[in-house]
Protein backbone atom coordinates (compact mmCIF):
# COMPACT_ATOMS: atom_id res chain seq x y z
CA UNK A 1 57.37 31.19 -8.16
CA UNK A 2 59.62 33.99 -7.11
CA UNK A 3 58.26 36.96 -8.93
CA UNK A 4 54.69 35.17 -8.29
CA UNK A 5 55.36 35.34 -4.06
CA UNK A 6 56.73 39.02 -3.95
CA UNK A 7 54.18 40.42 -6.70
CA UNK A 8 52.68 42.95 -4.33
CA UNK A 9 55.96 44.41 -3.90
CA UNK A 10 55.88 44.70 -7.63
CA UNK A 11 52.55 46.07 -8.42
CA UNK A 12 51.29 49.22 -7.91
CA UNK A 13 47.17 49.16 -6.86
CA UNK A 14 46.55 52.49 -8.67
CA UNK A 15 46.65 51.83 -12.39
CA UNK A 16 46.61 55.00 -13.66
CA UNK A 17 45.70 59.14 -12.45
CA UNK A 18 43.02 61.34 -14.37
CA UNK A 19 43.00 64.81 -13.41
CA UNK A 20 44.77 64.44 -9.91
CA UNK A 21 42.67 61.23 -8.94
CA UNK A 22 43.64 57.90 -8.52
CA UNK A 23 42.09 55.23 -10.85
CA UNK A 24 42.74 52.13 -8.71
CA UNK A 25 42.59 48.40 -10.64
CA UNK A 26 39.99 46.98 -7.89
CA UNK A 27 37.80 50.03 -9.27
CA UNK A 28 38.55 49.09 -12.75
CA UNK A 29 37.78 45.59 -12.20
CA UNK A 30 34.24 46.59 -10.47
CA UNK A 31 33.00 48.44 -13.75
CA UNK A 32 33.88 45.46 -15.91
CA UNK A 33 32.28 43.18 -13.43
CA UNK A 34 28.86 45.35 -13.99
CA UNK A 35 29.34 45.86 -17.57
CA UNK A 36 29.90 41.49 -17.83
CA UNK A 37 26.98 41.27 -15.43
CA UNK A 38 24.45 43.10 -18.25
CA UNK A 39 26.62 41.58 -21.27
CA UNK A 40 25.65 38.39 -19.78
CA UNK A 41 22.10 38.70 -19.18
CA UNK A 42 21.38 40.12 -22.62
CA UNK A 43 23.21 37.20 -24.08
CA UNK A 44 21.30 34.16 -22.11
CA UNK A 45 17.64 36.27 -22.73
CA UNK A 46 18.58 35.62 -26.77
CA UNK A 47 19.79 32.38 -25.64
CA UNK A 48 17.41 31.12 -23.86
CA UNK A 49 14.30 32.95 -25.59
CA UNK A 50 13.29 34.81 -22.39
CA UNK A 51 10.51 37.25 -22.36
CA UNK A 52 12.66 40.33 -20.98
CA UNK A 53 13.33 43.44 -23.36
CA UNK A 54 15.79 45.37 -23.06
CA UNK A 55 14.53 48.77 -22.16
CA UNK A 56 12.94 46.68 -19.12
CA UNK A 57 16.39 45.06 -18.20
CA UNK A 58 18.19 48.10 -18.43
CA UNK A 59 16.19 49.75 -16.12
CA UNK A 60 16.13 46.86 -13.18
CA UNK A 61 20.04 47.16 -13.52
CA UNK A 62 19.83 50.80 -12.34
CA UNK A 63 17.75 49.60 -9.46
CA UNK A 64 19.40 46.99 -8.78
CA UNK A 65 22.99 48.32 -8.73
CA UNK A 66 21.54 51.28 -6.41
CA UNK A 67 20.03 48.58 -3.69
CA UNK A 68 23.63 46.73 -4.43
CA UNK A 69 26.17 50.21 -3.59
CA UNK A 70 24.04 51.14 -0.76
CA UNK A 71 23.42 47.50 1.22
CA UNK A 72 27.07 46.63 0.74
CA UNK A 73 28.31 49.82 1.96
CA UNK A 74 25.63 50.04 5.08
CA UNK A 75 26.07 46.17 5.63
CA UNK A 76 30.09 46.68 6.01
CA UNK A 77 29.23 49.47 8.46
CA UNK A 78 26.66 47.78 10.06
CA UNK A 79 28.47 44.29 10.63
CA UNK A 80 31.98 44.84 9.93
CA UNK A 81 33.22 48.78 10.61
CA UNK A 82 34.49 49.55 14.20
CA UNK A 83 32.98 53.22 13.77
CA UNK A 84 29.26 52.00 13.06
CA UNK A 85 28.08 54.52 15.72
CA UNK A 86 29.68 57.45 14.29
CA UNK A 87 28.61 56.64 10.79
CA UNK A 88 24.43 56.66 12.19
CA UNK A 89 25.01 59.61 14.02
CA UNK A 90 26.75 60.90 10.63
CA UNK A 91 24.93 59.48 7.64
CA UNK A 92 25.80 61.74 5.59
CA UNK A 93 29.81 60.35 5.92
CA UNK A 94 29.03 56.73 4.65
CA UNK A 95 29.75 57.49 1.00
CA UNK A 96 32.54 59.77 1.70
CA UNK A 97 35.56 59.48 -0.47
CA UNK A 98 37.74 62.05 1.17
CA UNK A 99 39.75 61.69 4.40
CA UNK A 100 41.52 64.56 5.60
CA UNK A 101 40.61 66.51 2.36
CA UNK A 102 42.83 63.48 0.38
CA UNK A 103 40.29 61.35 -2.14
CA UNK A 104 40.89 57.78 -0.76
CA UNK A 105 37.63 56.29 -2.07
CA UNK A 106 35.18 54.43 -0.83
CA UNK A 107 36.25 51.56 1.39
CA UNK A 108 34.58 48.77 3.02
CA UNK A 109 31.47 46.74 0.97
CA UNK A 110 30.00 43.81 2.00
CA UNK A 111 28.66 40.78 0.39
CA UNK A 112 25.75 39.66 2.47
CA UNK A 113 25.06 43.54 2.30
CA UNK A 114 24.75 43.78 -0.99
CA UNK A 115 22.47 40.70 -1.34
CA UNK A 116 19.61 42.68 1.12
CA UNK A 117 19.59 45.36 -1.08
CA UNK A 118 19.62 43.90 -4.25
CA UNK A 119 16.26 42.26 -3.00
CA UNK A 120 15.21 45.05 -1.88
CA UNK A 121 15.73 46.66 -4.91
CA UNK A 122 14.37 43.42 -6.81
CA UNK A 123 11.18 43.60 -4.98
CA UNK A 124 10.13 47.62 -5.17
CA UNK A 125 11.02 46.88 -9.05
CA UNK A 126 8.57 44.02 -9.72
CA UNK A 127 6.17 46.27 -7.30
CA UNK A 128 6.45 49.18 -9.76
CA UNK A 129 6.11 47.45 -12.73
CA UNK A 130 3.89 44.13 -11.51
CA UNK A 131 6.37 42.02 -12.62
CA UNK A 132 7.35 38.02 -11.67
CA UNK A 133 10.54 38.67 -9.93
CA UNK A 134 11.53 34.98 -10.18
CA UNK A 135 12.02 35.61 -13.95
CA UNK A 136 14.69 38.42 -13.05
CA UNK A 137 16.42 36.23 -10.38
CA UNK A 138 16.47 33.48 -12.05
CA UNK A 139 18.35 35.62 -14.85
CA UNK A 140 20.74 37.05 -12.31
CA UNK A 141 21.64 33.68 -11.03
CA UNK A 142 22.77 32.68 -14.73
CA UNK A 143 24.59 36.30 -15.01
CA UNK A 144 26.18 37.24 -11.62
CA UNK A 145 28.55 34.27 -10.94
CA UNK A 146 31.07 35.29 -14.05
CA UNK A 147 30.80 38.73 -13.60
CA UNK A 148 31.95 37.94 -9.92
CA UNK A 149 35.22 36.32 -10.94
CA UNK A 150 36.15 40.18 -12.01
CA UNK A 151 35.30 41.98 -8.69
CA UNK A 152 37.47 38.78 -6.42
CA UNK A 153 40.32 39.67 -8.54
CA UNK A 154 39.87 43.52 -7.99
CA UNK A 155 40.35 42.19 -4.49
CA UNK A 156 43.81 40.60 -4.81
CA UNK A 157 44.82 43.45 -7.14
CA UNK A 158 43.82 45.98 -4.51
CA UNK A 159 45.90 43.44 -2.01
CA UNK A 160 42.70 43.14 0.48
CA UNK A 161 40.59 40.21 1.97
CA UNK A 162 43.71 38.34 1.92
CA UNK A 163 44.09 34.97 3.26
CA UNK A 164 45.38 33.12 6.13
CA UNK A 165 49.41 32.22 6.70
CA UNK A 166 50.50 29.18 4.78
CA UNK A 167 53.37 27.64 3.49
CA UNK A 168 52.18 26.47 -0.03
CA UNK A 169 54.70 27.52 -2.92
CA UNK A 170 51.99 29.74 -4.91
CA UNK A 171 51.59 31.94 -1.41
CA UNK A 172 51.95 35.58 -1.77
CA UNK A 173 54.07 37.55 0.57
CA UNK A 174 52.40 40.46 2.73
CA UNK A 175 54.79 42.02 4.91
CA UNK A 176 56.93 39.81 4.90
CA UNK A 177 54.68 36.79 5.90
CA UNK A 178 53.57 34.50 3.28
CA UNK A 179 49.23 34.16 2.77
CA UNK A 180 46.90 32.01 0.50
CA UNK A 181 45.72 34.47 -2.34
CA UNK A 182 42.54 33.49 -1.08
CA UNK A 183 40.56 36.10 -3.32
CA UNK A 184 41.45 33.67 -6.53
CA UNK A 185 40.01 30.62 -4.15
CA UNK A 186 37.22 32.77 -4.35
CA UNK A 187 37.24 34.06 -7.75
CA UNK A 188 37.55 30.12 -8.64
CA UNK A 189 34.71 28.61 -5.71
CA UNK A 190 32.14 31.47 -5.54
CA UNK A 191 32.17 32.56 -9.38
CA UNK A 192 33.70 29.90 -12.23
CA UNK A 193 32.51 26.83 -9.93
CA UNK A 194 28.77 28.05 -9.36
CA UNK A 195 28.20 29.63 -12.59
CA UNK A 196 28.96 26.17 -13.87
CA UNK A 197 26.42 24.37 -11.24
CA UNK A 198 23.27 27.18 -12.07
CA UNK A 199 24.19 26.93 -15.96
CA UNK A 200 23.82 22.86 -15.85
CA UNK A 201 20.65 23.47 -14.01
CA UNK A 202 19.00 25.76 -16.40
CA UNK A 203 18.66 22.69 -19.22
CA UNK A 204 16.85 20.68 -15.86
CA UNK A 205 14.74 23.87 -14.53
CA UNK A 206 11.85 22.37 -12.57
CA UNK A 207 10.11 25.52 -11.46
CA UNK A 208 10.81 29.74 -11.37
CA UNK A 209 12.86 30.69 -8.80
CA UNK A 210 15.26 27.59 -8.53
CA UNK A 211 18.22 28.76 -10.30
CA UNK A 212 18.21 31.65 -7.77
CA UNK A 213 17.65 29.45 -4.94
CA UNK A 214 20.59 26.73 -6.14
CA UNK A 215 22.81 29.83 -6.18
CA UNK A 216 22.48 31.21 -3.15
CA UNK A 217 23.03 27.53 -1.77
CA UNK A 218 25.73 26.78 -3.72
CA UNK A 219 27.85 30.27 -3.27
CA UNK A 220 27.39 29.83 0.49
CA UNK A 221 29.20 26.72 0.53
CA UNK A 222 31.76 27.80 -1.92
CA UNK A 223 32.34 30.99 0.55
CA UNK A 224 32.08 28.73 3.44
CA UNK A 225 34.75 26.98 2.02
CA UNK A 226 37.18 29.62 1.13
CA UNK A 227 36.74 31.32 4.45
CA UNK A 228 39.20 28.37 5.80
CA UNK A 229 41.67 30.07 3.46
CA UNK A 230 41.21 34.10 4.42
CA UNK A 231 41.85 35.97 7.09
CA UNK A 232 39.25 36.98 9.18
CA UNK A 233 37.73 39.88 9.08
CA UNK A 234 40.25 42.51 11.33
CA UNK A 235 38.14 44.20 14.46
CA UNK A 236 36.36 40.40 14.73
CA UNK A 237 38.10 37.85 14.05
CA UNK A 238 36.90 34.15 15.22
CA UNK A 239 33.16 35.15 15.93
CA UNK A 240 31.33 31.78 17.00
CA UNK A 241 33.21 28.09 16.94
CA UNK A 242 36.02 28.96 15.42
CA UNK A 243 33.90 30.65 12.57
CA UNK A 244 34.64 34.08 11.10
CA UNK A 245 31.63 36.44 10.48
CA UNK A 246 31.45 35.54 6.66
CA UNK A 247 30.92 31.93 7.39
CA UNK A 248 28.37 32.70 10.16
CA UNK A 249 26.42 34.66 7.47
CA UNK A 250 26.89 32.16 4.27
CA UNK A 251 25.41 29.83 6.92
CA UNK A 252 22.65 31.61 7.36
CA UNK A 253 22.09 32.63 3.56
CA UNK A 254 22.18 28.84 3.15
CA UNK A 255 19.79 28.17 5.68
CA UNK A 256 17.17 30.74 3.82
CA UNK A 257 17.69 29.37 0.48
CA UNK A 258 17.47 25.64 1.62
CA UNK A 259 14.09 26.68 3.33
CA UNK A 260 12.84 28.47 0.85
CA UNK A 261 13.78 26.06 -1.86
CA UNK A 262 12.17 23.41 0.06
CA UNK A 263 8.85 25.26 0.83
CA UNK A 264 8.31 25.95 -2.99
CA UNK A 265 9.89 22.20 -4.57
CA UNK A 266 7.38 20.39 -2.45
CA UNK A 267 3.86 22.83 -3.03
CA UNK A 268 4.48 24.70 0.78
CA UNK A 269 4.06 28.03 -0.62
CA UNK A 270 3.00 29.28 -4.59
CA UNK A 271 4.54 31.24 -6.62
């Protein structure tokens, strides 16, 4: 457990430099997560004989990875970044990677973020091509949760979104103060745990749209959950009740998906 507890003092969060840049793991980690994302899709549309080809998927990953990069990076500014002013009075500094003329990369996504624009994305798509966007969300709900696993560890490689003080033996130290490596809670709850729930669910699928639904449900209790474990987020800490800002929000997303899920199970709306 020794080496486990100090590992951040013996890992180094750039894994490699091309060219004078930094290559950092949690960056390495993101690009597998997308490539895994798309890897998995393709495999459950020849799994489970969905009508989806692949010129057609490729294409809604494009969009959908654009609405993803640009709600999780105006989300973080907008809910999370103590210079949101300065960034909408200077737009053109949100996807700056350069501070002080050194490339430091793009810091500072967000979750709940990324979830507006991907259905943003999702819905000028289907708009476009007049297509059922249950069918692609349904798809994502199978694909995203593994693919997931890879961007939580990127986290705890990077040594960010770490957890709360503890005094459990597989704590990692952070200057000099031992923390649950909350990210793997994460990696664990939010991505091995719910792709396991929406997979089950596919063989019981009672109607379009519920696999998307269940996961929206289900990863906003798993990131309920493993908020009790992470540190809140610095600049807000304890927002409402003793709640951080990303349980506030995975109560919300719950909310939504619960309502929605409802509406549609018992005839309230048609799809």
């Amino acid at each position: 457990m020794e080496f486990w507890q100090h590992i951040y003092s013996n890992f180094d969060v750039v894994a490699f430099s091309l060219w004078g840049l930094k290559v950092h793991w949690y960056g390495i980690m993101y690009v597998i997560a997308l490539l895994s994302a798309l890897f998995l899709a393709k495999f459950f549309i020849k799994k489970f004989q969905l009508n989806i080809n692949k010129k057609y998927l490729d294409s809604y990953f494009i969009w959908v990875e654009i609405g993803v990069i640009l709600g999780a990076r105006v989300g973080y500014i907008l809910i999370y970044d103590s210079n949101t002013m300065y960034y909408l009075s200077h737009p053109w500094q949100i996807f700056n990677p350069y501070a002080n003329g050194e490339f430091v990369g793009i810091r500072g996504m967000s979750y709940h973020g990324a979830i507006v624009g991907f259905l943003i994305a999702t819905f000028l798509f289907c708009k476009k091509y007049k297509s059922n966007p249950w069918v692609l969300l349904d798809l994502v709900a199978l694909s995203v949760p593994l693919a997931y696993v890879f961007g939580r560890i990127g986290n705890f490689l990077n040594q960010e979104l770490f957890g709360r003080i503890t005094n459990v033996p597989w704590g990692i130290y952070i200057d000099g103060v031992l923390r649950h490596p909350s990210q793997l809670y994460e990696a664990f709850l939010e991505g091995i745990v719910v792709f396991i729930v929406v997979y089950l669910l596919k063989f019981k699928q009672s109607f379009q749209g519920e696999l998307i639904l269940v996961y929206a449900g289900t990863y906003s209790l798993a990131r309920f959950i493993c908020e009790f474990y992470r540190e809140p987020d610095f600049g807000l800490g304890f927002v409402l009740w003793g709640m951080s800002m990303g349980q506030i929000l995975s109560l919300m997303m719950f909310a939504m998906a619960l309502l929605v899920y409802i509406c549609i199970k018992f005839k309230k709306v048609n799809i």
